[in-house]
Protein backbone atom coordinates (compact mmCIF):
# COMPACT_ATOMS: atom_id res chain seq x y z
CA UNK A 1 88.57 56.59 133.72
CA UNK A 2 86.34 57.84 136.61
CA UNK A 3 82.79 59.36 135.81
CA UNK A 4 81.50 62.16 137.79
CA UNK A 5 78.04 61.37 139.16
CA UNK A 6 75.53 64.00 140.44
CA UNK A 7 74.17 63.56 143.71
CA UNK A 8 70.93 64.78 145.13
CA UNK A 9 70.19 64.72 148.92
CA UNK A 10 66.91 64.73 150.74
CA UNK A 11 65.92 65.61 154.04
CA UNK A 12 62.55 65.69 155.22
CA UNK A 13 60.74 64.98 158.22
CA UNK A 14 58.99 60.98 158.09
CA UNK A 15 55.35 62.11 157.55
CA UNK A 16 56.53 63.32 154.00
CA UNK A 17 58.01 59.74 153.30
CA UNK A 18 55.13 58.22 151.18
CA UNK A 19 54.59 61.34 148.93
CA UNK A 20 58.28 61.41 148.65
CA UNK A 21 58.74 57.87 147.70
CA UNK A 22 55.20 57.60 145.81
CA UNK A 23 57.26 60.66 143.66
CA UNK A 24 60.54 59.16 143.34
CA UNK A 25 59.40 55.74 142.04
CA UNK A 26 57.87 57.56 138.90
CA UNK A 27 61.60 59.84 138.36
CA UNK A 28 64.17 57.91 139.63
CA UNK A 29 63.14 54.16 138.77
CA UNK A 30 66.87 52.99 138.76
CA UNK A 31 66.67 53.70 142.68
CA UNK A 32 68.26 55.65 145.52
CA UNK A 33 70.20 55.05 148.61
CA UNK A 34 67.94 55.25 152.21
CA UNK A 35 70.30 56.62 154.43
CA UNK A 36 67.90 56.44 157.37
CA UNK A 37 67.03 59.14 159.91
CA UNK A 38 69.65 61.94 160.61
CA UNK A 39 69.42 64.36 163.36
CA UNK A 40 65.31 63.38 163.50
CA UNK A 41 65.42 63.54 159.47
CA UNK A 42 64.69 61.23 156.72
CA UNK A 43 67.76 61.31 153.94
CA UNK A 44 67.64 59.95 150.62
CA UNK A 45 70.08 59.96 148.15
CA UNK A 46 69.70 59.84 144.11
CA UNK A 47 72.97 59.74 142.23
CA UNK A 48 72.13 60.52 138.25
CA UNK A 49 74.20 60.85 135.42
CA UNK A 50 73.62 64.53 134.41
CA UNK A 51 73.33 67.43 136.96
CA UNK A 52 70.43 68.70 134.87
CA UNK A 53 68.62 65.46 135.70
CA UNK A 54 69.07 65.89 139.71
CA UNK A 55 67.99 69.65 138.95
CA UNK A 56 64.69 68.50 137.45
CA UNK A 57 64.31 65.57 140.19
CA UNK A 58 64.69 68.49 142.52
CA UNK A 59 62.27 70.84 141.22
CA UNK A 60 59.74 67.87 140.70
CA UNK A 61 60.52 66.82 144.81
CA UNK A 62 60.36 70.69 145.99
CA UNK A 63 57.41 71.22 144.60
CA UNK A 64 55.06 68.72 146.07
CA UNK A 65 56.76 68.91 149.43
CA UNK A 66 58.15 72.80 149.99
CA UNK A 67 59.25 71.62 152.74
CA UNK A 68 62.02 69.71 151.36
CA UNK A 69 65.66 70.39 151.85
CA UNK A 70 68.04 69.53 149.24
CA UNK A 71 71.52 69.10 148.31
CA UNK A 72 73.28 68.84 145.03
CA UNK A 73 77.09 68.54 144.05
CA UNK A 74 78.70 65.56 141.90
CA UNK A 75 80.73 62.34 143.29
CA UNK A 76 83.27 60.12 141.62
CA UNK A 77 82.26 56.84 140.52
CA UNK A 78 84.78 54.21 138.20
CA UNK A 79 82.63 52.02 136.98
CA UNK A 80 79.05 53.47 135.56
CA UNK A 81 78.92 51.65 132.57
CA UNK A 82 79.22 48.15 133.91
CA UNK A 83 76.46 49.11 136.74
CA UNK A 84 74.41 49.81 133.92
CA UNK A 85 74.64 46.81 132.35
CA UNK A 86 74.29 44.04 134.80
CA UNK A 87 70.72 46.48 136.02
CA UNK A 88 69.35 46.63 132.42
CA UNK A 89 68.22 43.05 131.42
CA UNK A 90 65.97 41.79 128.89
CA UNK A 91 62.17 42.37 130.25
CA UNK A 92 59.50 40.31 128.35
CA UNK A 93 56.37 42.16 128.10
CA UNK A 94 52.75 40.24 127.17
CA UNK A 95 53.30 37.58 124.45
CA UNK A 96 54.38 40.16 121.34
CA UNK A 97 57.58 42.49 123.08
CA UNK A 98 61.12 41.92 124.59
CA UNK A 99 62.84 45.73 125.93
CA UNK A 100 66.40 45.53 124.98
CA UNK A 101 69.39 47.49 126.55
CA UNK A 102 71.33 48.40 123.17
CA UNK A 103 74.03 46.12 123.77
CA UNK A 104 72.03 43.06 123.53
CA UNK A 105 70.62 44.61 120.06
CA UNK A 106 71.96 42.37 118.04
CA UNK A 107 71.26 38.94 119.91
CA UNK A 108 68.41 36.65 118.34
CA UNK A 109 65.39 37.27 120.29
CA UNK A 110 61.59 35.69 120.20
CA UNK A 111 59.40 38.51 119.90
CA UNK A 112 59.41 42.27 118.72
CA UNK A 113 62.55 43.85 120.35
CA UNK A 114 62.14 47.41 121.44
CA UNK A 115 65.64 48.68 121.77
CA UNK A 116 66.60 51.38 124.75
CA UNK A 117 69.69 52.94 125.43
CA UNK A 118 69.22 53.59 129.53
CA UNK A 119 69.38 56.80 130.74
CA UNK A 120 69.64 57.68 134.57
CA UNK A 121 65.54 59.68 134.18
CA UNK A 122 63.42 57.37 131.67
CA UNK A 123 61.71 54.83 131.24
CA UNK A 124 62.84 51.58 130.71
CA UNK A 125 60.43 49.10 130.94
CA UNK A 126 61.79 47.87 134.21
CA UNK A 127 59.05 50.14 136.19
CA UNK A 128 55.49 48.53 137.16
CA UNK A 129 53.79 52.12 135.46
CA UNK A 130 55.81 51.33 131.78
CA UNK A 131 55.13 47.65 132.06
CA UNK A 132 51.19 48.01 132.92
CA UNK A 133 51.08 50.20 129.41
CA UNK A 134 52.95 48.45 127.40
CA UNK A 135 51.03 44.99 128.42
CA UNK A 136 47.77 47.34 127.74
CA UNK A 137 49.14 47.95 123.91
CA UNK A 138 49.99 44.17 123.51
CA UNK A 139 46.06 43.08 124.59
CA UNK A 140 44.78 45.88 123.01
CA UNK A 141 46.47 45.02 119.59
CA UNK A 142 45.26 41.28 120.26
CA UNK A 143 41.98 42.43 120.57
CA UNK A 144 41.91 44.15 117.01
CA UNK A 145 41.13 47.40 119.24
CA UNK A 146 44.21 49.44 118.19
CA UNK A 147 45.54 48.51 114.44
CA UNK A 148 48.22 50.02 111.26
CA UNK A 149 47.61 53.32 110.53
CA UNK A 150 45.88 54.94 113.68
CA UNK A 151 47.19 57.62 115.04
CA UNK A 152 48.48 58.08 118.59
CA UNK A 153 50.03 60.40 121.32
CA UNK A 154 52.43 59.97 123.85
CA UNK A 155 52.04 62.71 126.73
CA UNK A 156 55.07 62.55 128.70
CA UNK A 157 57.52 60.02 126.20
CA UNK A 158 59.97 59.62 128.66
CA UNK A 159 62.67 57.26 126.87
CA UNK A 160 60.09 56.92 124.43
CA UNK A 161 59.55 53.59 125.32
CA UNK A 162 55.74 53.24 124.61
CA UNK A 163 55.72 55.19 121.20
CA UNK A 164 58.24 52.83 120.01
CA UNK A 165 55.85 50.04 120.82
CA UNK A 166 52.79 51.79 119.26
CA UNK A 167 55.27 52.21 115.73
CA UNK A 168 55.85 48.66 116.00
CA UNK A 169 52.16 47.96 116.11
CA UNK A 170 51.81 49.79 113.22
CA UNK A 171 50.59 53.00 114.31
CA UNK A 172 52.02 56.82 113.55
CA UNK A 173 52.08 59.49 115.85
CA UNK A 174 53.39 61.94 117.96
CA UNK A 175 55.75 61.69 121.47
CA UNK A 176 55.57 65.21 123.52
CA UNK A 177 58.31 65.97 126.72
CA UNK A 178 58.34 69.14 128.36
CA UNK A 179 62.18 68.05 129.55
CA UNK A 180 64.08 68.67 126.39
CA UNK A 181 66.47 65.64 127.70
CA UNK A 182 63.90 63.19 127.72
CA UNK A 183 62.99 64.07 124.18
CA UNK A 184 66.86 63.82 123.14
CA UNK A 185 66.48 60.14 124.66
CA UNK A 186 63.79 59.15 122.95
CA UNK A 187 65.53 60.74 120.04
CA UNK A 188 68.33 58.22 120.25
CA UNK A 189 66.16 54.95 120.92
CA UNK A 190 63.85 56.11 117.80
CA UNK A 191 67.15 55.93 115.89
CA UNK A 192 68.10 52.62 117.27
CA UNK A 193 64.58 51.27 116.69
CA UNK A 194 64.91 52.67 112.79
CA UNK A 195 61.39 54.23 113.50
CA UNK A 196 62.27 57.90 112.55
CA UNK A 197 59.19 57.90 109.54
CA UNK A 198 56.51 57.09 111.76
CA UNK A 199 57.34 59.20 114.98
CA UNK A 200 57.52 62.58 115.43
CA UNK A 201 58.85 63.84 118.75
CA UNK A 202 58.61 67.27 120.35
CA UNK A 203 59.29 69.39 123.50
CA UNK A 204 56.07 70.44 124.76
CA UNK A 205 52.78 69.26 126.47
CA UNK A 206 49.10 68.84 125.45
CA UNK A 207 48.95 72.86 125.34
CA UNK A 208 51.53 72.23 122.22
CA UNK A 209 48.65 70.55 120.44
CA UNK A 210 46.24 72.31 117.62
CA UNK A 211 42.77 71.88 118.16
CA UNK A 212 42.08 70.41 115.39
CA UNK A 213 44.54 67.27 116.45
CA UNK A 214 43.18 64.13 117.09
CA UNK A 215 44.27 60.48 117.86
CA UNK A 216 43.16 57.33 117.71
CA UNK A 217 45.11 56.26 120.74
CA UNK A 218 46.40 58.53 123.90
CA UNK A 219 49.13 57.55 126.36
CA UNK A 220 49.35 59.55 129.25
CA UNK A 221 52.06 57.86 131.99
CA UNK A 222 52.62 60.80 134.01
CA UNK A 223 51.39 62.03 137.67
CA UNK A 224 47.36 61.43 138.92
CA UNK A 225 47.33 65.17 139.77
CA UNK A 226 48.76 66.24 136.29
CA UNK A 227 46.22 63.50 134.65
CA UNK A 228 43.52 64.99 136.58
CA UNK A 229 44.31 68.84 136.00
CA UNK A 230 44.96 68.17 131.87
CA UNK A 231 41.43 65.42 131.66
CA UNK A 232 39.50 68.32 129.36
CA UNK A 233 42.55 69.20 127.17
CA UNK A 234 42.96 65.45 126.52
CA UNK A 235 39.75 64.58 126.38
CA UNK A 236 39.40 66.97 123.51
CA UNK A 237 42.68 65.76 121.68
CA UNK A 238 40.69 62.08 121.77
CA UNK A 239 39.05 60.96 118.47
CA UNK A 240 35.60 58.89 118.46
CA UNK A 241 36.23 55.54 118.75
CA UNK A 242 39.70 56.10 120.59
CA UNK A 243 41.62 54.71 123.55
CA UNK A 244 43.12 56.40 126.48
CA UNK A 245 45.48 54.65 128.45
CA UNK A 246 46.54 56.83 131.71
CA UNK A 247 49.30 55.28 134.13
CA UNK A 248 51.88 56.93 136.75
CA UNK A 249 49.14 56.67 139.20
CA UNK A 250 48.95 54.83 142.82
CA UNK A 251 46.49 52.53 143.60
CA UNK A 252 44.70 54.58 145.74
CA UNK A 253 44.67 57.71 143.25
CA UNK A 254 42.78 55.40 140.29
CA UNK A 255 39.44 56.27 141.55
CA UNK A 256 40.04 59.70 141.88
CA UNK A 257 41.24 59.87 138.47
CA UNK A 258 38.85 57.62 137.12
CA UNK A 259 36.11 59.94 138.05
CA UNK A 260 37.36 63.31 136.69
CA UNK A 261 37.36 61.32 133.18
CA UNK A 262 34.06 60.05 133.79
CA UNK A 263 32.80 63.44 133.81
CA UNK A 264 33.93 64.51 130.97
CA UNK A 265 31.98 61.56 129.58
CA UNK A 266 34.33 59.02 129.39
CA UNK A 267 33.02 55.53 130.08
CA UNK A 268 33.88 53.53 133.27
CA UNK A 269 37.45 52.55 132.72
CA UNK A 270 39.28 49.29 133.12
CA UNK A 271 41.77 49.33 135.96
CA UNK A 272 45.03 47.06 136.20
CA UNK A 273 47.56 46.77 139.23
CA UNK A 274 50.91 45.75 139.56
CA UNK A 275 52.12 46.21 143.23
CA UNK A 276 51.05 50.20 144.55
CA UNK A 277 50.50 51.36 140.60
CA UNK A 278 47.36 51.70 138.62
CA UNK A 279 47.01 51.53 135.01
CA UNK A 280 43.24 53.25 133.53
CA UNK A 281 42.36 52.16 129.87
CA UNK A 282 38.73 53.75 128.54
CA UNK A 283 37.32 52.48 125.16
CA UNK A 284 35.38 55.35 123.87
């Protein structure tokens, strides 16, 4: 039976192209269509599963470029499902994870599974930002660094990808969204991971936290700007000795970001790259 897709449209003029992209790789990391230049404009097309997830795309887009002109309405498409399937493979991460579509749940696997069901706005491990933190967890748990029983946040859970793997490293903690659909993603995969006990996930953002709250561990994979305007509040929220772990952020943003940390008297962080992304991790 045909599914109705939502489709979202840009046009913008080409010096908006690498903010626009730079943007879209963080929302939309299961791609869009380039549709090349029309009438002396750039158009780009995202097809998601939900209209609510173009709507947020849109706001996300609009507001970093006001120039941006959009359009939204929904398209047929017969085959969804399958599309999914052959995209979402089996990603190996460091020596101690596999990320799992859930129909491949149940196959025998070498390492510690972390089971998503794909959504159209999340992450899925397939992204170089979700990869570069989830490699950081596996060295850091190597190390001894992070261990059972810490605590830990996840600013921005997405799918709830990286929580998952903190729960299966032993740790307990807390996954915050301000998009109540991400949270009722991560929802689901917490379910399919059986990890409901040791992860608590909420609608909100680092304002949601008392100030009494502290954790062992912060993950932040979210925007440089964002990461740079919340540093103090999540600073604060960091416990002595903690790791912070920040990602979303381009290569040529991680010094930037790096800094306003370092201010707030964070130690020089270590920086990891995989293509244009940067991945910070300070050991306070």
């Amino acid at each position: 039976m045909p599914t109705k897709l939502a489709r979202l449209r840009l046009f913008f003029d080409p010096e908006y192209e690498d903010l626009l992209i730079g943007l879209l790789y963080l929302h939309t990391p299961w791609g869009w269509q380039d549709e090349g230049l029309q009438d002396g404009q750039r158009l780009l097309t995202i097809h998601c599963d939900r209209p609510e997830q173009c709507a947020i795309i849109q706001t996300v887009l609009q507001e970093a470029c006001p120039n941006l002109k959009t359009r939204m309405d929904s398209v047929e498409d017969v085959d969804w499902a399958s599309a999914w399937k052959k995209y979402f493979t089996p990603i190996p991460i460091g020596t101690r994870f596999i990320v799992l579509p859930s129909w491949l749940a149940q196959e025998p696997q070498t390492a510690e599974p972390i089971i998503i069901e794909p959504k159209m706005a999340f992450g899925t491990g397939h992204h170089q930002t979700t990869a570069l933190c989830l490699h950081a967890l596996d060295d850091l748990a190597a190390q001894g660094v992070i261990h059972p029983q810490q605590s830990f946040l996840d600013l921005g859970t997405g799918s709830g990808i990286l929580s998952i793997a903190a729960v299966k490293l032993g740790l307990k903690g807390l996954g915050l969204d301000i998009d109540p659909v991400a949270i009722d993603n991560a929802l689901e995969n917490a379910a399919l991971n059986a990890i409901h006990a040791e992860l608590s996930l909420e609608v909100g953002s680092i304002d949601h936290l008392d100030a009494s709250q502290h954790f062992d561990l912060i993950l932040a994979n979210i925007l440089a700007n964002p990461l740079m305007d919340m540093a103090e509040d999540i600073v604060s929220h960091l416990a002595r000795p903690g790791v912070l772990v920040l990602s979303g952020i381009l290569t040529d943003q991680a010094q930037g970001v790096a800094e306003a940390y370092i201010a707030l008297g964070l130690p020089e962080p270590e920086i990891a790259q995989a293509e244009e992304w940067a991945r910070l991790v300070f050991r306070v």
